[in-house]
Protein backbone atom coordinates (compact mmCIF):
# COMPACT_ATOMS: atom_id res chain seq x y z
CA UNK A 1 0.00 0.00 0.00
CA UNK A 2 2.41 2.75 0.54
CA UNK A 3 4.76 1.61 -1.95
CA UNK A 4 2.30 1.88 -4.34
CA UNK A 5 0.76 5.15 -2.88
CA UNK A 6 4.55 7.18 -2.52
CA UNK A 7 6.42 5.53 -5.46
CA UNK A 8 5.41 5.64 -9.23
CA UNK A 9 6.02 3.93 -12.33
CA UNK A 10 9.16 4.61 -14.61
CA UNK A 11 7.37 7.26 -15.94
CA UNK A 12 6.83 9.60 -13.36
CA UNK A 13 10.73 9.38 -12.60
CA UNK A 14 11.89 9.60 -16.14
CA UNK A 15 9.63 13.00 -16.28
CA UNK A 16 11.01 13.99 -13.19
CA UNK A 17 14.88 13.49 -13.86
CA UNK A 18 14.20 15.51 -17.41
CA UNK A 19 13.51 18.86 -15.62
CA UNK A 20 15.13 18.43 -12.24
CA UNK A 21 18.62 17.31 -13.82
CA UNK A 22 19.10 20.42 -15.57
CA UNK A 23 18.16 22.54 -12.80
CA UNK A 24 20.16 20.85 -10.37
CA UNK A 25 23.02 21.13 -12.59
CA UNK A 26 22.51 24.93 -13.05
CA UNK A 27 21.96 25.35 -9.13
CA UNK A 28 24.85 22.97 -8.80
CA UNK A 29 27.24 25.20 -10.73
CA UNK A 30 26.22 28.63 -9.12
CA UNK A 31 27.09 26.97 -5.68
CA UNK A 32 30.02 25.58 -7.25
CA UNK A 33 30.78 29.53 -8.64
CA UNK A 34 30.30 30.71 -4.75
CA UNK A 35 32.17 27.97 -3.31
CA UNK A 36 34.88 28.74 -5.71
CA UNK A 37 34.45 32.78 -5.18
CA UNK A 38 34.96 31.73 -1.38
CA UNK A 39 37.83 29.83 -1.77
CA UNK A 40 39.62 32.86 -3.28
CA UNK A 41 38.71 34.99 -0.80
CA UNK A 42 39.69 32.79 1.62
CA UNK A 43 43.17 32.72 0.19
CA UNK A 44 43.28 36.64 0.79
CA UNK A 45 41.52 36.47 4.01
CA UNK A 46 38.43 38.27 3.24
CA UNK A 47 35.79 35.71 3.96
CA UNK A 48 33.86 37.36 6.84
CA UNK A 49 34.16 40.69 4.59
CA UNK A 50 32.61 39.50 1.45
CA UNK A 51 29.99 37.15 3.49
CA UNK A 52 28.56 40.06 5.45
CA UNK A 53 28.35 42.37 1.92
CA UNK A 54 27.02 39.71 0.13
CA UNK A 55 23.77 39.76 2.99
CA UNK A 56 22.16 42.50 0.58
CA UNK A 57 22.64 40.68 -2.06
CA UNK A 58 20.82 37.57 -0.18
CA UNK A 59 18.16 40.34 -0.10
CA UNK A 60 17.45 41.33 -3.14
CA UNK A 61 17.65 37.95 -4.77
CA UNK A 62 15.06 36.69 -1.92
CA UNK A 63 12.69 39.06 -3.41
CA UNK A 64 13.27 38.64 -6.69
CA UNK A 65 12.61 34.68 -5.85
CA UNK A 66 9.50 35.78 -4.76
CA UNK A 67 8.28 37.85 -7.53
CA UNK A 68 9.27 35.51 -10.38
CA UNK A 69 8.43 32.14 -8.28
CA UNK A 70 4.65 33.62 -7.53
CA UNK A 71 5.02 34.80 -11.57
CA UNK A 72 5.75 31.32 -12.70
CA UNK A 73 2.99 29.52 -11.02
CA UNK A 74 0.68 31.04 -13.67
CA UNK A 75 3.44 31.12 -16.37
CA UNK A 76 3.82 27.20 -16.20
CA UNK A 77 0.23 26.71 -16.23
CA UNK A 78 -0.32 28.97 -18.95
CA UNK A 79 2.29 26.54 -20.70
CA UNK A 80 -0.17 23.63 -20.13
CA UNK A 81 -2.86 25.38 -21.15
CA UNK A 82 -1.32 26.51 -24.53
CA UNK A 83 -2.28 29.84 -23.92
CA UNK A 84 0.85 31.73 -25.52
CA UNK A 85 -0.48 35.69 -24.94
CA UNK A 86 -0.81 35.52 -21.20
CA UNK A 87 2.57 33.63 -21.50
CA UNK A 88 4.68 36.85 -22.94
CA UNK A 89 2.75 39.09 -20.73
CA UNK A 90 3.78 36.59 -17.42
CA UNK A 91 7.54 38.30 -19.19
CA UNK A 92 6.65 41.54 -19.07
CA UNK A 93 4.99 41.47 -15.66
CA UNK A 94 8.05 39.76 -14.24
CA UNK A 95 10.77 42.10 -16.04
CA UNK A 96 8.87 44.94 -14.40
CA UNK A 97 9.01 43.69 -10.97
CA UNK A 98 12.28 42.53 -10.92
CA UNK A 99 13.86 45.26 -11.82
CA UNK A 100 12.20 47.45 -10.16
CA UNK A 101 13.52 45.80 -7.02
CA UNK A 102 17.09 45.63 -8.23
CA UNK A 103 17.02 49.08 -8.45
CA UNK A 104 16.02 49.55 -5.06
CA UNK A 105 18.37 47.57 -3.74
CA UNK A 106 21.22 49.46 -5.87
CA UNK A 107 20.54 52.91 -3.95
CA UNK A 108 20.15 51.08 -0.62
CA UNK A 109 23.79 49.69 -1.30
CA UNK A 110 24.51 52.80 -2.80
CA UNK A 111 23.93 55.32 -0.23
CA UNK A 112 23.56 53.01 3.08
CA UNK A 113 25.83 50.41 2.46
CA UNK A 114 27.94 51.54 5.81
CA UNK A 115 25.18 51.79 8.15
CA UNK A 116 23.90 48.11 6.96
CA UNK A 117 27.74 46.59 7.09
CA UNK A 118 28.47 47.57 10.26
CA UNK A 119 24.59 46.74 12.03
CA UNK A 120 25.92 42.91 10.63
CA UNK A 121 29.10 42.61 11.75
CA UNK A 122 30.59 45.83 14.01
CA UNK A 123 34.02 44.77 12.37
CA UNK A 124 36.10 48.20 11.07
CA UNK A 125 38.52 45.70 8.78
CA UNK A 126 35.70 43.80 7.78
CA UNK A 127 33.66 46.76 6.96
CA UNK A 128 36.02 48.25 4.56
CA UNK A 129 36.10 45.55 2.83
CA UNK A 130 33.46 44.81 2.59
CA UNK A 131 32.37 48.19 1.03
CA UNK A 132 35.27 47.94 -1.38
CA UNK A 133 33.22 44.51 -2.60
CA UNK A 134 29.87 46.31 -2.69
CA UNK A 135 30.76 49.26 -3.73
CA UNK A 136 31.61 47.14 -7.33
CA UNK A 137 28.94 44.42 -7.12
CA UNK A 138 26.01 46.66 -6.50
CA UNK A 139 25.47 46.86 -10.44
CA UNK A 140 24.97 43.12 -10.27
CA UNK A 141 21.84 43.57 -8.82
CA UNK A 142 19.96 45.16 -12.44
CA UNK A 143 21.98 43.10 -14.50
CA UNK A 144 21.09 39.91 -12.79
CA UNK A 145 17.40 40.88 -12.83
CA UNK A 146 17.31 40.22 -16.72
CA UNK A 147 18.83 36.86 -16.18
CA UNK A 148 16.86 35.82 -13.28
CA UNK A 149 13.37 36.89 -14.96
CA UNK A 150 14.13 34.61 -19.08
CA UNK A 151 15.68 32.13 -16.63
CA UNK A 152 12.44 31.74 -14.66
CA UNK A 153 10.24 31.62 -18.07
CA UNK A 154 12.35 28.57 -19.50
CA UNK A 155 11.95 26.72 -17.09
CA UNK A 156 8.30 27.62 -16.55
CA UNK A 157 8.17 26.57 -19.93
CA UNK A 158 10.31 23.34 -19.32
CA UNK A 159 13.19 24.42 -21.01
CA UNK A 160 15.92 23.58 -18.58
CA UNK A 161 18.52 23.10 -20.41
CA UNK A 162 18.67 26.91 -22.01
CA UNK A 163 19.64 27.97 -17.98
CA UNK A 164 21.87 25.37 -17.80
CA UNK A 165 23.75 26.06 -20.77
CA UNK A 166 24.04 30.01 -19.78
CA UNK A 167 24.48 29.24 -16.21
CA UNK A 168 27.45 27.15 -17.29
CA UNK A 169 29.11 29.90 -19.82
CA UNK A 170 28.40 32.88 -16.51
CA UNK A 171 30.08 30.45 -14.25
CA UNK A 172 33.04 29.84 -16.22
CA UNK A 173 33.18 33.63 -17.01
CA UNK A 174 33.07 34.18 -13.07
CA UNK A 175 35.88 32.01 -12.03
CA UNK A 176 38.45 33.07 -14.33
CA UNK A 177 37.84 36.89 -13.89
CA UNK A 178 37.97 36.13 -10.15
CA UNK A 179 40.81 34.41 -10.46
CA UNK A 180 43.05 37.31 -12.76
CA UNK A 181 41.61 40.31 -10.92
CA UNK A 182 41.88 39.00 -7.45
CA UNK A 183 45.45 37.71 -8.05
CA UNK A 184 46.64 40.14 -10.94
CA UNK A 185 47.68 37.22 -13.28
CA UNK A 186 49.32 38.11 -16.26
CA UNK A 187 48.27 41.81 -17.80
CA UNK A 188 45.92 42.27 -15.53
CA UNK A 189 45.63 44.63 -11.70
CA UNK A 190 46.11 43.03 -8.42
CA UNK A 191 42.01 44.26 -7.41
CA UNK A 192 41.80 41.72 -4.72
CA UNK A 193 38.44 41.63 -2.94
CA UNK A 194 37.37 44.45 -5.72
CA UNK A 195 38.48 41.60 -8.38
CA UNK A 196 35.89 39.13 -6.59
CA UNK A 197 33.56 42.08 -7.14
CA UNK A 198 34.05 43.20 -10.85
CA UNK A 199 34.12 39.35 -11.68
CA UNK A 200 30.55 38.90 -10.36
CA UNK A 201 29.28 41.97 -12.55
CA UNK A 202 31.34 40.75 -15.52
CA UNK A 203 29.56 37.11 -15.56
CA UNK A 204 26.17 38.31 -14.90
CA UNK A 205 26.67 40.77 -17.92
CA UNK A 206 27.51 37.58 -19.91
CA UNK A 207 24.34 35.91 -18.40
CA UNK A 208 22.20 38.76 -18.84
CA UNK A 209 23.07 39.12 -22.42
CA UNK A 210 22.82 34.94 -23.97
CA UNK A 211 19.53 34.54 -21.77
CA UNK A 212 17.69 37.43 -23.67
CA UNK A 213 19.79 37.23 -26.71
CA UNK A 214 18.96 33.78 -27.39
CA UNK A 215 15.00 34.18 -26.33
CA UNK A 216 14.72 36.53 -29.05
CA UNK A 217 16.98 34.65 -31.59
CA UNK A 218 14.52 31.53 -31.20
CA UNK A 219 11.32 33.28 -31.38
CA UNK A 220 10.34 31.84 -27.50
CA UNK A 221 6.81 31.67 -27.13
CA UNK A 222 7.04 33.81 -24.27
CA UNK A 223 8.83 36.91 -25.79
CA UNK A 224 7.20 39.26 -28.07
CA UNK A 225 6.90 43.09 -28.84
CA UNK A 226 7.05 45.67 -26.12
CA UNK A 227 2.95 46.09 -26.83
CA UNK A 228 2.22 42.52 -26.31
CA UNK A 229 4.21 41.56 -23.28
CA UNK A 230 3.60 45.05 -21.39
CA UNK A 231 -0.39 44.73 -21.99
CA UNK A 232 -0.69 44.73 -18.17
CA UNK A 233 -4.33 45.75 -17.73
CA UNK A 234 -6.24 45.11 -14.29
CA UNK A 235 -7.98 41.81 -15.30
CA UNK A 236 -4.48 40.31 -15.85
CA UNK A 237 -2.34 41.85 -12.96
CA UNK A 238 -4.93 41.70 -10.37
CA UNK A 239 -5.27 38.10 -9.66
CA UNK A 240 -1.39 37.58 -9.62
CA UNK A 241 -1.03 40.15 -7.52
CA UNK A 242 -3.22 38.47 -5.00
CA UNK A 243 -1.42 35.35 -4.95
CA UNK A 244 2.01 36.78 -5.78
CA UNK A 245 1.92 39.50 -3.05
CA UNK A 246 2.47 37.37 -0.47
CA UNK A 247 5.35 35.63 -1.64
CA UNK A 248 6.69 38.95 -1.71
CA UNK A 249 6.20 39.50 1.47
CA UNK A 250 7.63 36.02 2.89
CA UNK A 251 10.63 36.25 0.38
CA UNK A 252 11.43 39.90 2.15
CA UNK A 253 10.61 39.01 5.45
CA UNK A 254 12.84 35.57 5.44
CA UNK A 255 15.58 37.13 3.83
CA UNK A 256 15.82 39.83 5.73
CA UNK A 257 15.34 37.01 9.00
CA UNK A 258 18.11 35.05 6.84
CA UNK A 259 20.58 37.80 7.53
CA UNK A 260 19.39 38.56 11.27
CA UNK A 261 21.19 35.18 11.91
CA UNK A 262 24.59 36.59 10.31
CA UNK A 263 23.53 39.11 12.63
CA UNK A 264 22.84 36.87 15.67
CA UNK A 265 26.34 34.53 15.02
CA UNK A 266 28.05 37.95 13.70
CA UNK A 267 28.35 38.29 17.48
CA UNK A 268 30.71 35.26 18.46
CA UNK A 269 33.49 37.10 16.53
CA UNK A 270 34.98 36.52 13.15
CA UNK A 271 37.01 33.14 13.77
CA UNK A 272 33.13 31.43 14.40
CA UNK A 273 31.87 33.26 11.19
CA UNK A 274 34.67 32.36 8.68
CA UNK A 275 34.40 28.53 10.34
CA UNK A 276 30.15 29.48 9.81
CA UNK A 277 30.43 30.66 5.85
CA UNK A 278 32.61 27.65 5.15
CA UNK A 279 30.54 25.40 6.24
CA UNK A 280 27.38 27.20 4.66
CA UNK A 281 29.34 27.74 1.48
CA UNK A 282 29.59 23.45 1.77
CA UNK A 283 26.14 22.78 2.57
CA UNK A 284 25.17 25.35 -0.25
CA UNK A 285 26.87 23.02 -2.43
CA UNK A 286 24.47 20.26 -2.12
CA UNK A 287 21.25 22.39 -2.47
CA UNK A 288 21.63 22.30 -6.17
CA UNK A 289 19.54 18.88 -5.00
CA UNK A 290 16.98 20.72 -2.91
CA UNK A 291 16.37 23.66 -5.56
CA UNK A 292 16.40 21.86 -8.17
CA UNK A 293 14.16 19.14 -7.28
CA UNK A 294 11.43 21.69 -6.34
CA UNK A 295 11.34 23.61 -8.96
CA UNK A 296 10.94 20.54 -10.85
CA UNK A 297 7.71 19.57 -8.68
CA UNK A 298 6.41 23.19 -9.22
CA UNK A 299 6.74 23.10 -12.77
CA UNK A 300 5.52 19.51 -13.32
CA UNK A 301 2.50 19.57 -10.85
CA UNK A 302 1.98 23.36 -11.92
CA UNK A 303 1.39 22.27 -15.70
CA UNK A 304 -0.74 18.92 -14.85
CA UNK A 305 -3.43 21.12 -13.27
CA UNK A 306 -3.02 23.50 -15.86
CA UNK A 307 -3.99 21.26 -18.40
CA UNK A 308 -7.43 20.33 -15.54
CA UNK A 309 -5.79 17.35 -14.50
CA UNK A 310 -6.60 17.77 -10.78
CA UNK A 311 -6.53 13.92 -9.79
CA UNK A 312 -3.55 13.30 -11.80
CA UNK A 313 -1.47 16.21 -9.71
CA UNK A 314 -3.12 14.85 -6.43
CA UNK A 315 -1.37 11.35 -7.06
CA UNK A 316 1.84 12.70 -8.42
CA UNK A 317 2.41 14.76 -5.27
CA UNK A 318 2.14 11.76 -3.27
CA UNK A 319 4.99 10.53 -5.25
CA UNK A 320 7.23 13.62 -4.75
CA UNK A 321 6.85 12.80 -0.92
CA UNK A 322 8.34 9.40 -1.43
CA UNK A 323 11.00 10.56 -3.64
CA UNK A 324 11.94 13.61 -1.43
CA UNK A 325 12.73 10.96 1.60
CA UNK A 326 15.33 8.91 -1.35
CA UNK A 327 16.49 12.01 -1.63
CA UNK A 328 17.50 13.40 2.15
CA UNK A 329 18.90 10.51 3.26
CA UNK A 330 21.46 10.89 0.30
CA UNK A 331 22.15 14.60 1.06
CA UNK A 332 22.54 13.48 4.17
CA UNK A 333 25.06 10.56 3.76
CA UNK A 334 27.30 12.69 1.44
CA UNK A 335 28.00 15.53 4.17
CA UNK A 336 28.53 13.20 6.76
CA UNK A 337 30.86 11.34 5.05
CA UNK A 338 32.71 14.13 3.12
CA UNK A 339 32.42 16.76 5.83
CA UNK A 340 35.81 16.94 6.58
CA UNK A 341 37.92 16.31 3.36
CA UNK A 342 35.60 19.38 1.89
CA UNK A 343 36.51 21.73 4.38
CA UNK A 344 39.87 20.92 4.49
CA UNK A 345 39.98 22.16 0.71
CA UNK A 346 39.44 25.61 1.99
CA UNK A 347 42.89 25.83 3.64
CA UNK A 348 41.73 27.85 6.93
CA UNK A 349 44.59 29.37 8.14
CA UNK A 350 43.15 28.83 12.03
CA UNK A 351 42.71 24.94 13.24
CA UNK A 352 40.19 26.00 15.83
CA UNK A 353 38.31 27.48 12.36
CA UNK A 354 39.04 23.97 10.77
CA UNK A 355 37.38 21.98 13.30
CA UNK A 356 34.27 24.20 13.83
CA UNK A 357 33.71 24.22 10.81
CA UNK A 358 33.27 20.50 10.16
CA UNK A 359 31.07 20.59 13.26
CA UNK A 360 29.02 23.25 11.29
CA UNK A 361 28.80 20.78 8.24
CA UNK A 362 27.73 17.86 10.86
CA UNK A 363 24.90 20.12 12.15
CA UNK A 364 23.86 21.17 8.08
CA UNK A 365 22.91 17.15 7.48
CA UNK A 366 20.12 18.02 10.43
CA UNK A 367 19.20 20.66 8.45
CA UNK A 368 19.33 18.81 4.89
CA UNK A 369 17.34 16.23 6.31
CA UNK A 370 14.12 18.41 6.30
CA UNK A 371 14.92 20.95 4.11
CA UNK A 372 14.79 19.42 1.38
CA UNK A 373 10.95 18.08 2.66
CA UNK A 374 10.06 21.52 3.30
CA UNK A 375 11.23 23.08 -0.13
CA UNK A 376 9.16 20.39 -1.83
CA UNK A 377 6.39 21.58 0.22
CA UNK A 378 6.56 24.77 -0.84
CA UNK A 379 7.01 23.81 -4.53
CA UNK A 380 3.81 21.56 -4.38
CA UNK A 381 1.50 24.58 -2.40
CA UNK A 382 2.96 27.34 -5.28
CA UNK A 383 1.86 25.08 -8.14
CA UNK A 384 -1.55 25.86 -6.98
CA UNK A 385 -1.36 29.40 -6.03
CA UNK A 386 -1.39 28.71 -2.52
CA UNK A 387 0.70 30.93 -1.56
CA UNK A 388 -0.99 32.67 1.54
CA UNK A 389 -0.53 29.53 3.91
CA UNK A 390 3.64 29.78 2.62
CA UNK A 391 3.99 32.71 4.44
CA UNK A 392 3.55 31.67 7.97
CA UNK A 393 5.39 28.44 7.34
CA UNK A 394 8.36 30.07 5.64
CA UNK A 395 8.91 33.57 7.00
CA UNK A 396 6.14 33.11 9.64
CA UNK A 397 7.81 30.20 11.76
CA UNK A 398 11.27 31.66 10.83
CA UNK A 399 10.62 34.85 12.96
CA UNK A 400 8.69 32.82 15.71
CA UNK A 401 10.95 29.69 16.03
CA UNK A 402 14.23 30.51 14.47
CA UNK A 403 15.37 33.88 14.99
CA UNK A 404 14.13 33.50 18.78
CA UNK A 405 16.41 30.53 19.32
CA UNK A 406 19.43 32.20 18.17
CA UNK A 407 19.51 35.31 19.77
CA UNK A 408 18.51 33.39 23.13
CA UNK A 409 21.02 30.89 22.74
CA UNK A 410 23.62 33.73 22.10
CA UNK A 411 22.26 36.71 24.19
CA UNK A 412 20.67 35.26 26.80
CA UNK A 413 22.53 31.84 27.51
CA UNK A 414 25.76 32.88 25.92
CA UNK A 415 26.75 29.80 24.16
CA UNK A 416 30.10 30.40 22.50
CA UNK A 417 29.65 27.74 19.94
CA UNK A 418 28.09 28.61 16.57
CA UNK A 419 27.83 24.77 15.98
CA UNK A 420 25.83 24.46 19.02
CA UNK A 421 23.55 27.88 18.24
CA UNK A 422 22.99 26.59 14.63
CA UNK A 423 21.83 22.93 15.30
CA UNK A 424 19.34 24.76 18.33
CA UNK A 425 17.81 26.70 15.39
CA UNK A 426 16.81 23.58 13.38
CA UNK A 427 13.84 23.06 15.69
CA UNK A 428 12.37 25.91 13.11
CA UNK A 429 12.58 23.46 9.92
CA UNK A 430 11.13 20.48 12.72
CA UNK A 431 8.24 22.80 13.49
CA UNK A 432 7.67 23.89 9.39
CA UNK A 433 7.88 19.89 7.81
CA UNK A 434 5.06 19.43 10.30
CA UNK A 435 2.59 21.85 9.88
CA UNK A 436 3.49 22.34 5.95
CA UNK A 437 2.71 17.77 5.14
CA UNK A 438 -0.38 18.32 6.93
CA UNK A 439 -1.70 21.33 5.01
CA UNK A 440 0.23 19.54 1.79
CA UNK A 441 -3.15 16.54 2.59
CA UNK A 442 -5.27 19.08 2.43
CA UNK A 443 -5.20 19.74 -0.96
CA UNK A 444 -6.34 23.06 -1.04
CA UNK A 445 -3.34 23.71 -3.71
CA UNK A 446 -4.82 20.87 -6.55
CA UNK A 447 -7.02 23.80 -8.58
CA UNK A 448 -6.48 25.57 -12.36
CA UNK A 449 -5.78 29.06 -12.14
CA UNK A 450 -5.53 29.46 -15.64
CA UNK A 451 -9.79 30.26 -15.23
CA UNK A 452 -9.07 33.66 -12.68
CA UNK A 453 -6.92 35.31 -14.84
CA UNK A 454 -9.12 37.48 -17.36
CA UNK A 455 -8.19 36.76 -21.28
């Protein structure tokens, strides 16, 4: 009975493995592009500096998440449905919003980026520096917008494999301007945590540029004239507003919680953070599995109840459930085995670093173990458009479990460990796989909403 109920036929899994591959490969390579980006920072001891600038970053692209994920709920159901117009106008919509945010997130790094450095980390080394880094990488922000908004409509319109392609070229672009400007190989300057910088805006030019170039070059179904995919009039915009709003709201609201934990561990002193973004950079590496995987199950399950196949999505989310547990335990497995070789690659210069930092990866598997449950959660409830019960799980129990933990482990009990602190906080993702399966069975997520969005 439960094998039957949790696992499907060849099928499912071959459909699966076609759109999840090629977006875990392209999460897979940008965590391999920040792993890499932190191992050359490490070498030049700028870790902490480029961690704490990259927070508004972490930010902006939380938001962005939130406007394109809500976005592509109706873009991949359009897709299903066949109904190309509403398709280039799910473009314009999300162009619009996303860089509109990027460009409020440029003047916030432009003219506050020394109040919001130092409220982080109270660090005058690691400030500098980090403003140095931001004060180059800010114009990332409105060049990755482009990028982030045609990479979101190929894959709503299961075309992985475009992303992946692009997300390989940026990547490559990334680490080998990293690599001359930080170092000043060959002709070019010594720029050093600048160089990290400048690479970043370099590659997501080069992103940027084949994403929309190639759209247009193939005639994508969802790209057309300025007139057709700006048509934005009420009886479009208005019912994905409603459901997009508030993953807005829970994208800005857990990012923004996201970096009140830098903020919480920032205290503990910058020996615990370097050994802390090592072993995030690490577990980072493996959520190529995590992201990847759910945006598969959003895209899949999104288009089977766009074409009205209600019962059909019902069953297949079952089987997600039984896949996402095949899943975990191998996450799991791989960073408690590998733990230490990986964080030995990043050559910290202190052993007490060293060693807290594989602690740090130990207390990540806790966290893989449901995360991955969770994300798939999520994935399954925005397929639907139900998006209003995703902000008290995500955001919601973030701020009421999570955030609470940390600054009572660290303010009020003063625990000195940042392994200890972290694996305390994981009683949030306990607390979120629980309440998000049980609203998963209700099923209030299996509906069309191709039919509230006016033609």
């Amino acid at each position: 009975m439960i094998k039957e109920k949790y696992f499907g036929d060849r099928e499912f899994y071959r459909s699966t493995a076609r759109i999840a591959v090629p977006f875990a490969l392209q999460n897979m390579l940008m965590s391999c592009q920040s792993m890499i980006d932190t191992l050359m920072v490490t070498r030049i001891g700028m870790v902490s500096a480029v961690g704490t600038a990259a927070q508004i970053d972490t930010l902006s692209g939380m938001i962005s998440y939130g406007c394109i994920g809500g976005i592509g709920m109706f873009a991949a159901q359009f897709y299903g449905a066949g109904d190309k117009r509403n398709l280039k106008r799910c473009t314009g919509f999300s162009l619009l919003m996303v860089l509109g945010n990027a460009l409020l997130w440029f003047l916030v790094a432009t003219f506050f980026g020394p109040q919001i450095l130092r409220f982080y980390m109270n660090d005058s080394a690691v400030v500098e520096a980090g403003l140095q880094y931001l004060s180059i990488s800010r114009f990332s922000f409105i060049l990755g917008a482009f990028g982030f908004s045609f990479s979101n409509m190929f894959r709503s319109t299961q075309q992985p494999k475009v992303a992946l392609f692009v997300s390989i070229t940026a990547s490559c672009v990334n680490v080998l301007f990293n690599w001359l400007l930080i170092f000043g190989v060959g002709p070019f300057p010594q720029m050093g945590v600048r160089g990290a910088a400048l690479g970043t805006v370099i590659a997501q030019c080069v992103s940027a540029v084949l994403m929309v170039g190639y759209a247009l070059y193939s005639r994508q179904d969802f790209v057309g004239s300025p007139k057709e995919m700006f048509d934005l009039d009420v009886a479009f915009v208005k019912p994905i507003l409603e459901r997009v709003w508030p993953l807005i709201v829970n994208e800005s609201t857990f990012g923004l919680g996201q970096t009140l934990f830098i903020k919480a561990f920032g205290q503990l002193g910058k020996v615990q953070m370097d050994a802390y973004y090592v072993g995030n950079q690490i577990f980072n590496l493996l959520t190529f599995i995590i992201y990847g995987y759910g945006s598969a199950v959003q895209i899949l399950l999104g288009a089977r109840l766009g074409e009205g196949k209600i019962a059909e999505a019902r069953r297949e989310c079952d089987y997600h459930i039984g896949l996402a547990g095949i899943l975990s335990a191998v996450l799991v497995l791989f960073l408690l085995v590998f733990a230490r070789p990986l964080v030995a690659v990043f050559g910290l210069s202190d052993p007490s670093s060293e060693a807290l930092a594989v602690s740090i990866v130990y207390v990540f598997a806790v966290k893989a173990s449901m995360r991955l449950y969770n994300f798939m959660i999520f994935c399954v409830l925005r397929s639907g458009g139900d998006a209003k019960i995703i902000q008290f799980l995500d955001s919601g129990l973030e701020w009421l479990v999570g955030l609470p933990c940390a600054f009572l482990c660290v303010d009020l009990l003063h625990m000195q460990s940042i392994a200890l602190v972290l694996l305390v906080t994981q009683l949030e993702q306990l607390v979120r796989l629980y309440f998000g399966m049980r609203r998963v069975k209700k099923y209030y997520w299996a509906r069309d909403l191709t039919k509230t969005v006016g033609a």
